[in-house]
C-alpha atoms as a PDB file:
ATOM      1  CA  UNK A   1     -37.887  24.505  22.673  1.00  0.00           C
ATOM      2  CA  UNK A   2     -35.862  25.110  19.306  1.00  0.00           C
ATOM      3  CA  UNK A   3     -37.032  23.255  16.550  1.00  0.00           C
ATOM      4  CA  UNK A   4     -33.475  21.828  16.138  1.00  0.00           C
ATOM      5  CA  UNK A   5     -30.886  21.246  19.014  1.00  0.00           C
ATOM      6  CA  UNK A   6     -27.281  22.808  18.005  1.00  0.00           C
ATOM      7  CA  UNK A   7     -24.025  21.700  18.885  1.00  0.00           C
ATOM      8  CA  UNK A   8     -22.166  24.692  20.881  1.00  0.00           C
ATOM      9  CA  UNK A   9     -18.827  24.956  22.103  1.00  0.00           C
ATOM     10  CA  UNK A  10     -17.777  27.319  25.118  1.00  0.00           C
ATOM     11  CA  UNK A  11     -14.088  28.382  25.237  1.00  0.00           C
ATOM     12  CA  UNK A  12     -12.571  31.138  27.678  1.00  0.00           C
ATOM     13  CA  UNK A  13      -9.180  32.489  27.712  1.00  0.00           C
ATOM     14  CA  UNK A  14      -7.039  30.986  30.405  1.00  0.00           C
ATOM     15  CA  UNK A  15      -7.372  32.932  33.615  1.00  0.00           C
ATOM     16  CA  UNK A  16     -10.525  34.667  33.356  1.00  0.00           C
ATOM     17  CA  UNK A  17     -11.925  36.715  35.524  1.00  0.00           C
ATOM     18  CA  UNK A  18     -15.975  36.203  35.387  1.00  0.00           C
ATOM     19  CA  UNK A  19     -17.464  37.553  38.569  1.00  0.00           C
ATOM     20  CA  UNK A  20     -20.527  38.313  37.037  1.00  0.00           C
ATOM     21  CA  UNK A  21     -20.869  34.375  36.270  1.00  0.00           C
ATOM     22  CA  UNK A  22     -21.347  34.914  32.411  1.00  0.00           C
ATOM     23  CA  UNK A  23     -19.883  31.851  31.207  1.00  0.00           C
ATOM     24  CA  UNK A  24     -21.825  30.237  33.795  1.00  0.00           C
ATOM     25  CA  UNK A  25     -25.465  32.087  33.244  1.00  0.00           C
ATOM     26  CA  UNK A  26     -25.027  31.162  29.267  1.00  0.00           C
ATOM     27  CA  UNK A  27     -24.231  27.346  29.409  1.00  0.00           C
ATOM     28  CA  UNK A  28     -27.515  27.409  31.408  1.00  0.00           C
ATOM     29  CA  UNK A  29     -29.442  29.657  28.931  1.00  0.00           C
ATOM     30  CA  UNK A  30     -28.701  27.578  26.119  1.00  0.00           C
ATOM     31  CA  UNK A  31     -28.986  24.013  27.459  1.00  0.00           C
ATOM     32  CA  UNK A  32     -32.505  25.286  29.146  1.00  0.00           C
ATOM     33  CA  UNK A  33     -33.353  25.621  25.344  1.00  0.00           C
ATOM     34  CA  UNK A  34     -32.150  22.715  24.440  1.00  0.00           C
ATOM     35  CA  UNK A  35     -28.692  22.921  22.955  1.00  0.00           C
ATOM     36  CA  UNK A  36     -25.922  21.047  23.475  1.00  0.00           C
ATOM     37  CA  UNK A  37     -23.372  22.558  25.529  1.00  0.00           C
ATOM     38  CA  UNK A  38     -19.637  21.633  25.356  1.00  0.00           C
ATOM     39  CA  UNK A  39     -17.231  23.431  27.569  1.00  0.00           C
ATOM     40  CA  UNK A  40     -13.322  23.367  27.621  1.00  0.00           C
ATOM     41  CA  UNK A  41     -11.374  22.935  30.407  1.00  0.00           C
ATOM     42  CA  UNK A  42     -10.428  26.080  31.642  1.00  0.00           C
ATOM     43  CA  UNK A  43     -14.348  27.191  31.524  1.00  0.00           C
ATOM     44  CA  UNK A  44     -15.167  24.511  33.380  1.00  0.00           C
ATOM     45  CA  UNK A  45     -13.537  26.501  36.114  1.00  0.00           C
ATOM     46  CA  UNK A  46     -16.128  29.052  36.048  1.00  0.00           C
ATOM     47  CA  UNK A  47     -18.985  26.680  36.078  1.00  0.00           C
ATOM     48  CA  UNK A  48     -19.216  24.134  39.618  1.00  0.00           C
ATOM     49  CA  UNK A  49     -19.373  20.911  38.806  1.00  0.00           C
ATOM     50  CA  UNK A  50     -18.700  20.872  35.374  1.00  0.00           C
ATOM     51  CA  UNK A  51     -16.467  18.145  32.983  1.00  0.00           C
ATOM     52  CA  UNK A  52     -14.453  19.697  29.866  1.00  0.00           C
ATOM     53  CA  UNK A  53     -16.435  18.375  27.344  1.00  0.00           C
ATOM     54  CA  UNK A  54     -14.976  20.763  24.099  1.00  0.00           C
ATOM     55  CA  UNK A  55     -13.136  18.934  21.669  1.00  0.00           C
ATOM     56  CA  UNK A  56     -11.270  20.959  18.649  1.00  0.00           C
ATOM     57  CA  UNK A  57     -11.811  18.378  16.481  1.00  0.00           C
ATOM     58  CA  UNK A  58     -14.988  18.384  16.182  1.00  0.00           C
ATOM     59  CA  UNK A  59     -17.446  20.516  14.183  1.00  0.00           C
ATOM     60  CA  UNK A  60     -19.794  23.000  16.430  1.00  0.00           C
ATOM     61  CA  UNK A  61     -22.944  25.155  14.858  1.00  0.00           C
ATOM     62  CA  UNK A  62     -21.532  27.799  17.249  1.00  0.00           C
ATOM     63  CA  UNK A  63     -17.867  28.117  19.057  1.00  0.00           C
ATOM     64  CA  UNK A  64     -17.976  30.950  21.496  1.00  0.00           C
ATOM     65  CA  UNK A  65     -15.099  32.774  22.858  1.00  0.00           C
ATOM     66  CA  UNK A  66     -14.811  34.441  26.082  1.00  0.00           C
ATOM     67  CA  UNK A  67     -12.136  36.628  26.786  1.00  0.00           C
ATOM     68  CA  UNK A  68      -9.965  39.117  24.339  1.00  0.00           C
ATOM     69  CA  UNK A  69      -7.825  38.800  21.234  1.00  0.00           C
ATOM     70  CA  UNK A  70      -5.650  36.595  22.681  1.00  0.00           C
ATOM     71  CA  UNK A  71      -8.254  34.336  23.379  1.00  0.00           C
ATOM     72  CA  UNK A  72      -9.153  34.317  19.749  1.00  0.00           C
ATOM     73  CA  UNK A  73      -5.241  33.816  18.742  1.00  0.00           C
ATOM     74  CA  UNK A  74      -5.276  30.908  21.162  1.00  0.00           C
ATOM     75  CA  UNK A  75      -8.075  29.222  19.824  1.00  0.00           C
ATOM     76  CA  UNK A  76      -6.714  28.802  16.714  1.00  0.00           C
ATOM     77  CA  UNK A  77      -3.397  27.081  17.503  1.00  0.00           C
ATOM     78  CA  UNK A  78      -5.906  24.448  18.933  1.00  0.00           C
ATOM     79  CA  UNK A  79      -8.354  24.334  15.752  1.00  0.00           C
ATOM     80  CA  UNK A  80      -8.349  21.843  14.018  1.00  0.00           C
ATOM     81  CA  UNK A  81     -11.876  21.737  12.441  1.00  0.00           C
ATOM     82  CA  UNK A  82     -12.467  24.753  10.920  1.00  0.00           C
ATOM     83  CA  UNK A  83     -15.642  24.486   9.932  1.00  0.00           C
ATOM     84  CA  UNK A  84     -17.463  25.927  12.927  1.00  0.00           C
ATOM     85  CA  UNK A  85     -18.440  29.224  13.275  1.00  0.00           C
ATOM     86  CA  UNK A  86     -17.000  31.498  15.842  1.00  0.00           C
ATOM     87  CA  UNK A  87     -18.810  34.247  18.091  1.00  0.00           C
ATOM     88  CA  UNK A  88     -16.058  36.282  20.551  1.00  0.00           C
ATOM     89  CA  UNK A  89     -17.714  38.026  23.377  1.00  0.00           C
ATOM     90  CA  UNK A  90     -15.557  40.554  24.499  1.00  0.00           C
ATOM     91  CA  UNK A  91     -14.707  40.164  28.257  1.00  0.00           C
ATOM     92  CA  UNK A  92     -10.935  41.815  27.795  1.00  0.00           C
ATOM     93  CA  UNK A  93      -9.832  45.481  27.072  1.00  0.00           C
ATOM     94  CA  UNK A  94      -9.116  46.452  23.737  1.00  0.00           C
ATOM     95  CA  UNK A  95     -10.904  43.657  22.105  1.00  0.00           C
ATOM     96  CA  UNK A  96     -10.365  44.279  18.382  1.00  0.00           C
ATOM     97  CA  UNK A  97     -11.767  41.320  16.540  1.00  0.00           C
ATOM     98  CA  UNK A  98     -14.863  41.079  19.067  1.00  0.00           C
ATOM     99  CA  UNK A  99     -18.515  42.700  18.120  1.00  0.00           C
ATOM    100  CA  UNK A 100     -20.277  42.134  21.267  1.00  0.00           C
ATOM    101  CA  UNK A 101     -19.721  42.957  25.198  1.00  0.00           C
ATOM    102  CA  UNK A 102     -21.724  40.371  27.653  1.00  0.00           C
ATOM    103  CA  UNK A 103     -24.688  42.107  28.548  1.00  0.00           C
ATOM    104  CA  UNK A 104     -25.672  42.011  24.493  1.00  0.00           C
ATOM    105  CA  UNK A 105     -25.048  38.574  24.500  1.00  0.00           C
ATOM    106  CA  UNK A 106     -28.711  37.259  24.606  1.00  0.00           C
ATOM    107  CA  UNK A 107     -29.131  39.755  21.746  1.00  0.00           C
ATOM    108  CA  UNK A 108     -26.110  38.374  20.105  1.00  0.00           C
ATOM    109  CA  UNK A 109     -27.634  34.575  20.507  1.00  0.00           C
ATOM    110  CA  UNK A 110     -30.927  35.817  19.686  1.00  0.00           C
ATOM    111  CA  UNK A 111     -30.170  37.120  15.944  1.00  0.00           C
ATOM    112  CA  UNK A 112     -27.798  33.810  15.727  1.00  0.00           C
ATOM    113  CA  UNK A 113     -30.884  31.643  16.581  1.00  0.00           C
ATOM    114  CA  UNK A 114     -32.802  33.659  13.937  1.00  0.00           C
ATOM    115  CA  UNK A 115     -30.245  33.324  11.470  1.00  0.00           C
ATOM    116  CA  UNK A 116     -30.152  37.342  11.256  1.00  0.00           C
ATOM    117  CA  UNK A 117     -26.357  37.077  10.723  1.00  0.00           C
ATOM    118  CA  UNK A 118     -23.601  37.126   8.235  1.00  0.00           C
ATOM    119  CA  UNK A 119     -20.393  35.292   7.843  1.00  0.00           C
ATOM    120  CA  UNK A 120     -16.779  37.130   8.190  1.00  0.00           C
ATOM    121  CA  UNK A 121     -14.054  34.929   6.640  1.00  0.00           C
ATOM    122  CA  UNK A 122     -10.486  35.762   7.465  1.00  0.00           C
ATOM    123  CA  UNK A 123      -7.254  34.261   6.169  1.00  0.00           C
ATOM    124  CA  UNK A 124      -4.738  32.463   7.948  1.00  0.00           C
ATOM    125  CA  UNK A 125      -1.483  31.798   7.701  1.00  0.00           C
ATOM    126  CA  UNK A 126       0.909  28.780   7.125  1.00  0.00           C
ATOM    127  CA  UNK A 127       4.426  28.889   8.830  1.00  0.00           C
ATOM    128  CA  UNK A 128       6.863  25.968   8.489  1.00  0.00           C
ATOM    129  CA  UNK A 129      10.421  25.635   9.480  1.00  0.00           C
ATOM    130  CA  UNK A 130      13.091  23.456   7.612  1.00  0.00           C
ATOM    131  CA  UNK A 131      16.205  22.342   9.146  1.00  0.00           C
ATOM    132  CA  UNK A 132      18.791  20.890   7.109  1.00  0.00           C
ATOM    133  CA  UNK A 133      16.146  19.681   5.046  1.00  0.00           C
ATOM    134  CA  UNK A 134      13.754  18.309   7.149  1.00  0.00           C
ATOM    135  CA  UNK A 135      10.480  20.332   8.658  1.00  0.00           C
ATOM    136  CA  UNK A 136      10.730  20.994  12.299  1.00  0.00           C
ATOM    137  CA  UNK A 137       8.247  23.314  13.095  1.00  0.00           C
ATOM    138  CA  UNK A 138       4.495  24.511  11.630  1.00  0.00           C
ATOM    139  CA  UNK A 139       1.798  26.228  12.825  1.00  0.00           C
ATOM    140  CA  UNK A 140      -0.887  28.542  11.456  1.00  0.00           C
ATOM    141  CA  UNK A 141      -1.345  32.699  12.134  1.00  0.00           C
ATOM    142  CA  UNK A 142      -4.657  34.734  12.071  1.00  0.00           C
ATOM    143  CA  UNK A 143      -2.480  37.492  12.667  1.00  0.00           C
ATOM    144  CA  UNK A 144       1.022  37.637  12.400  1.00  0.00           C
ATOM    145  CA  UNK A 145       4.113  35.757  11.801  1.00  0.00           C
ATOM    146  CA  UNK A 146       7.018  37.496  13.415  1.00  0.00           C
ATOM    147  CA  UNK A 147      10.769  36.731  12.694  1.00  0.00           C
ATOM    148  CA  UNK A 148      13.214  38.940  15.921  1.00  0.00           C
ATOM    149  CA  UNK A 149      16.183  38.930  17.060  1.00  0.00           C
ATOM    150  CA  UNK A 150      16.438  38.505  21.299  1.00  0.00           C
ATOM    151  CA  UNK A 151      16.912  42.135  22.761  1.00  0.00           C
ATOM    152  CA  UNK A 152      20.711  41.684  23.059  1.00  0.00           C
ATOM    153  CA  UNK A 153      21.117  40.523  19.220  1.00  0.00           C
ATOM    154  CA  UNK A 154      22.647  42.511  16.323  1.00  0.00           C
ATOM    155  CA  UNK A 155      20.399  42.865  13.447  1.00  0.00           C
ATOM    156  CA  UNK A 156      19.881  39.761  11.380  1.00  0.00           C
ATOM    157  CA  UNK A 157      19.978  39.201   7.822  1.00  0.00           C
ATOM    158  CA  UNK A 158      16.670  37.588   6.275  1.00  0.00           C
ATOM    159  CA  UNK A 159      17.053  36.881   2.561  1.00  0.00           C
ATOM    160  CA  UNK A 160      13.667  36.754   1.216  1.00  0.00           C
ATOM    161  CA  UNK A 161      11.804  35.114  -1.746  1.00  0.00           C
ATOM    162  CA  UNK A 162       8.553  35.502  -3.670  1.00  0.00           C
ATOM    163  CA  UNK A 163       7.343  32.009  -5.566  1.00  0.00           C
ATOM    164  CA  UNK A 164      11.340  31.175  -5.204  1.00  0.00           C
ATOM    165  CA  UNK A 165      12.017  34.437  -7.295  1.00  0.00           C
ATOM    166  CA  UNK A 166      14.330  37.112  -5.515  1.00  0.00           C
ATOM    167  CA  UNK A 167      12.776  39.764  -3.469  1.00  0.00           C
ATOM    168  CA  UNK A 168      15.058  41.368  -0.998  1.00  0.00           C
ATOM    169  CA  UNK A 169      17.814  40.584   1.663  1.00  0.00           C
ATOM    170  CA  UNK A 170      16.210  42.009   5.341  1.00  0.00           C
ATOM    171  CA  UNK A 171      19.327  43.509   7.525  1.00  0.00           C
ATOM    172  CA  UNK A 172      16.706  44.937  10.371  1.00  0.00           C
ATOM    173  CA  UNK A 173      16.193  44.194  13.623  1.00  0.00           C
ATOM    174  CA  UNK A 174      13.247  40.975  12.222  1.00  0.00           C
ATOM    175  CA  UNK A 175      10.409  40.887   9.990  1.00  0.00           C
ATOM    176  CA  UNK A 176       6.377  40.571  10.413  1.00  0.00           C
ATOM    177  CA  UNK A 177       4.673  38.581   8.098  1.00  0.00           C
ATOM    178  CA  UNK A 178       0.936  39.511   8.492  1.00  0.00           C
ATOM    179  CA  UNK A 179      -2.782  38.598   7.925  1.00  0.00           C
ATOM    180  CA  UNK A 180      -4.840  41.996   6.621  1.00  0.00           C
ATOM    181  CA  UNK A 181      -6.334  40.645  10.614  1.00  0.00           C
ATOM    182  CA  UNK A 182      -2.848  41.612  11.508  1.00  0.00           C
ATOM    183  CA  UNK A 183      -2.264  44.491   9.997  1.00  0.00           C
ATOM    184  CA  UNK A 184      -4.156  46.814  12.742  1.00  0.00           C
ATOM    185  CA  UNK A 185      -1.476  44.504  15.085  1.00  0.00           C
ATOM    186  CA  UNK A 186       2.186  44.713  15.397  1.00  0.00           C
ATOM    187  CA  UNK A 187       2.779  45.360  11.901  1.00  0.00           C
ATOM    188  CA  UNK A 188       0.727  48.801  12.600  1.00  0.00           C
ATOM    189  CA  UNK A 189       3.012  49.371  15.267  1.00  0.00           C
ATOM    190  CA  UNK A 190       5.704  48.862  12.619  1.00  0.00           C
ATOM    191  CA  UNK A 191       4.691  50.860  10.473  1.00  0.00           C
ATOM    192  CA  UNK A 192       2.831  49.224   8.286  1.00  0.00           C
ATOM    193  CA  UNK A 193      -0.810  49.960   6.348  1.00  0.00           C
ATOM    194  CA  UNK A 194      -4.266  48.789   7.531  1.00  0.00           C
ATOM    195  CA  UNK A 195      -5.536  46.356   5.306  1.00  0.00           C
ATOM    196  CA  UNK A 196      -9.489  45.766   5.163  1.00  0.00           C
ATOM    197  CA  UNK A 197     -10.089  41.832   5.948  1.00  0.00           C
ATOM    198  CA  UNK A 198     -11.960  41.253   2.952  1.00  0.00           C
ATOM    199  CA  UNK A 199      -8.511  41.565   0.607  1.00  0.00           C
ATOM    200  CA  UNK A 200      -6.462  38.123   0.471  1.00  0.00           C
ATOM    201  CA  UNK A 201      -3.170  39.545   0.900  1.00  0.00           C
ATOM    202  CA  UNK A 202       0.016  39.570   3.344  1.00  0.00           C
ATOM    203  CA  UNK A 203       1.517  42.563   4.200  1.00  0.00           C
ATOM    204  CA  UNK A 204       5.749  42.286   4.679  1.00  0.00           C
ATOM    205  CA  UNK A 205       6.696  45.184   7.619  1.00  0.00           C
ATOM    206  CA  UNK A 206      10.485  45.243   8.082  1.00  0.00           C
ATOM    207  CA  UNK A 207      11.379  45.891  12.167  1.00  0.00           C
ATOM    208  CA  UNK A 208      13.573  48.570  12.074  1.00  0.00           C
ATOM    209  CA  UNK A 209      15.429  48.267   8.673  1.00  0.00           C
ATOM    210  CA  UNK A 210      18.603  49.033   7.830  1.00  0.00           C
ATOM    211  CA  UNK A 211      18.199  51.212   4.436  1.00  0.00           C
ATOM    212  CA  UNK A 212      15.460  53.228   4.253  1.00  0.00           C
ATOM    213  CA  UNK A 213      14.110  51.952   0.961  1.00  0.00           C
ATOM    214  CA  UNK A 214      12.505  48.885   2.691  1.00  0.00           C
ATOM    215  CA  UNK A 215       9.405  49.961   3.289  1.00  0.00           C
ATOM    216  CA  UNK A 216       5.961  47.863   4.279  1.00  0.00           C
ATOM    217  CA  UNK A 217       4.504  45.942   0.710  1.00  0.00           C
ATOM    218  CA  UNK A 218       1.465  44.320   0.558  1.00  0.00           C
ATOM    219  CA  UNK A 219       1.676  41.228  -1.976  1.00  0.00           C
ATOM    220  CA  UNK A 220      -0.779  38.659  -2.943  1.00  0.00           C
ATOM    221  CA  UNK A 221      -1.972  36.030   0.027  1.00  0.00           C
ATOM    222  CA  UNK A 222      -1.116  33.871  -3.118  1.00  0.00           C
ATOM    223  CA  UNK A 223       2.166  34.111  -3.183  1.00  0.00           C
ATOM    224  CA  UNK A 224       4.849  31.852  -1.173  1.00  0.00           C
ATOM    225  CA  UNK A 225       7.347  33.278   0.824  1.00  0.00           C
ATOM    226  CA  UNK A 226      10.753  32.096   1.899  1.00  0.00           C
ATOM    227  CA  UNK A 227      12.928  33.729   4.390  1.00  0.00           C
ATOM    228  CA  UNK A 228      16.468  32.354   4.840  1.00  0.00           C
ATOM    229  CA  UNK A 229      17.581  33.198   8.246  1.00  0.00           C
ATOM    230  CA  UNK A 230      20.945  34.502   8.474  1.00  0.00           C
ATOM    231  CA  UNK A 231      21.605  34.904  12.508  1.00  0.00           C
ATOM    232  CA  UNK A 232      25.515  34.245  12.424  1.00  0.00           C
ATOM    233  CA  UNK A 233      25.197  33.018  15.817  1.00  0.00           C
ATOM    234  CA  UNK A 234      22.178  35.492  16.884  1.00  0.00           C
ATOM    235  CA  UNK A 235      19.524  34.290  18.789  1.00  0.00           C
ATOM    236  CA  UNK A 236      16.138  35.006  16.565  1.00  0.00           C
ATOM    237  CA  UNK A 237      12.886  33.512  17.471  1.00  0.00           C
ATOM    238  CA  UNK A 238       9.709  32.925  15.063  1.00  0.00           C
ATOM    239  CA  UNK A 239       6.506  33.560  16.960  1.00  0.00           C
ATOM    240  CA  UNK A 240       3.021  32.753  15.719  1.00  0.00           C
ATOM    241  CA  UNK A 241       0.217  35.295  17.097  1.00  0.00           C
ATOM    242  CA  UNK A 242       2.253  36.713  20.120  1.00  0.00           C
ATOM    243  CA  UNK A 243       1.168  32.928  21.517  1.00  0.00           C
ATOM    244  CA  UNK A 244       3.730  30.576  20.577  1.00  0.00           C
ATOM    245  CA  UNK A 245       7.884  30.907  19.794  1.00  0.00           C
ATOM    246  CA  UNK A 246      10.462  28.670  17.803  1.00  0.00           C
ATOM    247  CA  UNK A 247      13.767  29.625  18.098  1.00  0.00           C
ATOM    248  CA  UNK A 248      15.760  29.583  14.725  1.00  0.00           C
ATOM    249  CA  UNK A 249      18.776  28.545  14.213  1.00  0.00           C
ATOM    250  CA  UNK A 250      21.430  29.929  11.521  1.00  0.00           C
ATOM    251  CA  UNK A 251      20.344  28.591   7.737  1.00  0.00           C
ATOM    252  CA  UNK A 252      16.967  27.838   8.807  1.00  0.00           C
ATOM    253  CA  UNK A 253      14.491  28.402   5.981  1.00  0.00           C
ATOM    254  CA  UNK A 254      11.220  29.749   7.474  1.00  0.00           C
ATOM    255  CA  UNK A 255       8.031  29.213   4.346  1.00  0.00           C
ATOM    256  CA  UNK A 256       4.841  31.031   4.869  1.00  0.00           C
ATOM    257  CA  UNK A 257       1.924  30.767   2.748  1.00  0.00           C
ATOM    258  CA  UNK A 258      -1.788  30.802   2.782  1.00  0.00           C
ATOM    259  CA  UNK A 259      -3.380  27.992   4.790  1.00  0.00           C
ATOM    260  CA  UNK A 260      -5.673  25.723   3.235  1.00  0.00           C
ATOM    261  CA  UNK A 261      -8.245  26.936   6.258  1.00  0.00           C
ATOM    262  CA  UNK A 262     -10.552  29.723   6.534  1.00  0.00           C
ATOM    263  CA  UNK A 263     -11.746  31.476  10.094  1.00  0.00           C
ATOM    264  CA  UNK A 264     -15.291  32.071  10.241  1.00  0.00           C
ATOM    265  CA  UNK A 265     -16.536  35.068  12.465  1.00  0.00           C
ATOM    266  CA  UNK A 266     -20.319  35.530  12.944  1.00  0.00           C
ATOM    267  CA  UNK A 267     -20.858  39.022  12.373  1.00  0.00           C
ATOM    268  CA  UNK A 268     -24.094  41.045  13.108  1.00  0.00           C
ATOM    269  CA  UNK A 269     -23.292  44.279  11.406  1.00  0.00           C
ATOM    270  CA  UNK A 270     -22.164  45.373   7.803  1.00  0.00           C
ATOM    271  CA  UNK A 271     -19.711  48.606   9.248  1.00  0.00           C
ATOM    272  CA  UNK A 272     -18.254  46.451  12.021  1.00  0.00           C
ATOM    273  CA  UNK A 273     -14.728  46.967  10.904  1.00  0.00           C
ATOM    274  CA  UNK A 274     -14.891  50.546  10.598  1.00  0.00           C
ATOM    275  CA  UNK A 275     -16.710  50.945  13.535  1.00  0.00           C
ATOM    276  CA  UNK A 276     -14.178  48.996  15.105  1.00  0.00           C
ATOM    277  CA  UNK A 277     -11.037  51.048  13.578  1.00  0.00           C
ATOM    278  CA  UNK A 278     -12.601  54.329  14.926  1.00  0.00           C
ATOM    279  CA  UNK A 279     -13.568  52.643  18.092  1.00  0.00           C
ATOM    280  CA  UNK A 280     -10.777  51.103  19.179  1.00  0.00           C
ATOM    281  CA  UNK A 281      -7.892  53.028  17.542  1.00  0.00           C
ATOM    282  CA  UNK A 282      -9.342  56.673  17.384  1.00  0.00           C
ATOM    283  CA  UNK A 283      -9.104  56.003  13.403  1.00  0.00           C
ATOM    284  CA  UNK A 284      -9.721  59.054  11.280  1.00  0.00           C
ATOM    285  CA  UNK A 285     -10.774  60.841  14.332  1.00  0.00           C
ATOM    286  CA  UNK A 286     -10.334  64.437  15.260  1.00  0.00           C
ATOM    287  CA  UNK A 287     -10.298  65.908  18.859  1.00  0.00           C
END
């Protein structure tokens, strides 16, 4: 019996496929040791019997995620306490923000219990909307904000400012904002740089730009940004993480800054990232 009981929350991605009964076999582990177990709704899918029980609201010692990155991008448009401390157990493919696969995970929970971890933070991102003065959209990014035209669109024209000073005027076919989380995502794909976690920055990557002087820049996470969307009857969507989509309208200003909140990844080895970049994207790697 642990010589305190701890508050965990259990949260899988939305259709996953467990037949090995993981989620299952660890909500029994850990309450037969006396924890509190609270499970979401989708996990209580995997588990007969079962009530959702996880609330993100509230504070856990532990928030585990089953699943892959998305399941990690997910859980964060539901956050709201940020405060807990988050373990993702790999049960996806590529899996690029998760440490440990689920036969480790007694090991994983065993080195948690014995406080034989450290503490990954990793910035997030605030994007708001305003329409005609008023805010009409908001939500935060671990990875990426992403501002694209539909597939049928001309390019669009994003006039861009740095603490309300003039940066650049976009003609491309959108803009990522991203995380230094989201800079091995679509921003890489863009063209952008890899950008080690522990730098608070936000890295610009134009989608297929015009001129060929806008390039990728990485700026201060400091900084505020302001893009004024110029669609001229365009369609152009914002989307948050891949998850979630806005579509903007013509003079809509989209402002992205730093959040106020901090994600807080329980990390069991100092050359994880690296690790991870060689891993996962062949990263400095010779045949």
């Amino acid at each position: 019996m642990p010589k305190k009981s701890l508050k965990i929350g259990l949260t899988t991605k939305r259709h996953l496929d467990d037949p090995e009964g993981v989620v299952k076999g660890v909500a029994r582990y850990l309450r037969r040791r006396g924890h509190q177990v609270f499970v979401c709704s989708k996990g209580c899918n995997l588990i007969p019997g079962e009530k959702p029980t996880l609330s993100f609201k509230r504070k856990y010692d532990l928030l585990m995620t089953f699943g892959g990155d998305g399941s990690i991008l997910r859980t964060v448009q539901y956050m709201e306490n940020f405060n807990s401390l988050v373990l993702p157990i790999n049960m996806g493919t590529l899996g690029f923000l998760m440490e440990f696969r689920p036969e480790r995970l007694k090991e994983a929970l065993k080195k948690f219990f014995e406080k034989d971890y450290k503490i990954e933070e990793r910035i997030l991102l605030r994007a708001t909307v305003v329409r005609n003065g008023e805010k009409v959209f908001t939500k935060r990014a671990l990875n990426d904000t992403v501002m694209a035209r539909d597939a049928l669109a001309r390019m669009v024209k994003l006039k861009t400012t740095v603490d309300d000073r003039k940066f650049t005027t976009y003609v491309a076919d959108g803009l990522i904002v991203a995380t230094p989380t989201g800079s091995t995502a679509y921003s890489l794909s863009a063209g952008g740089p890899i950008v080690h976690p522990d730098f608070s920055a936000m890295v610009l990557t134009p989608i297929s730009p015009h001129s060929f002087t806008q390039k990728p820049i990485i700026i201060p996470a400091e900084k505020k940004i302001k893009i004024h969307i110029g669609s001229k009857g365009e369609r152009i969507y914002l989307t948050i993480d891949g998850q979630m989509g806005f579509q903007l309208q013509d003079g809509d200003i989209v402002k992205i800054k730093k959040s106020s909140k901090i994600l807080k990844f329980v990390r069991f080895s100092e050359s994880t990232y690296f690790k991870t970049l060689r891993k996962k994207l062949n990263w400095g790697e010779t045949k």
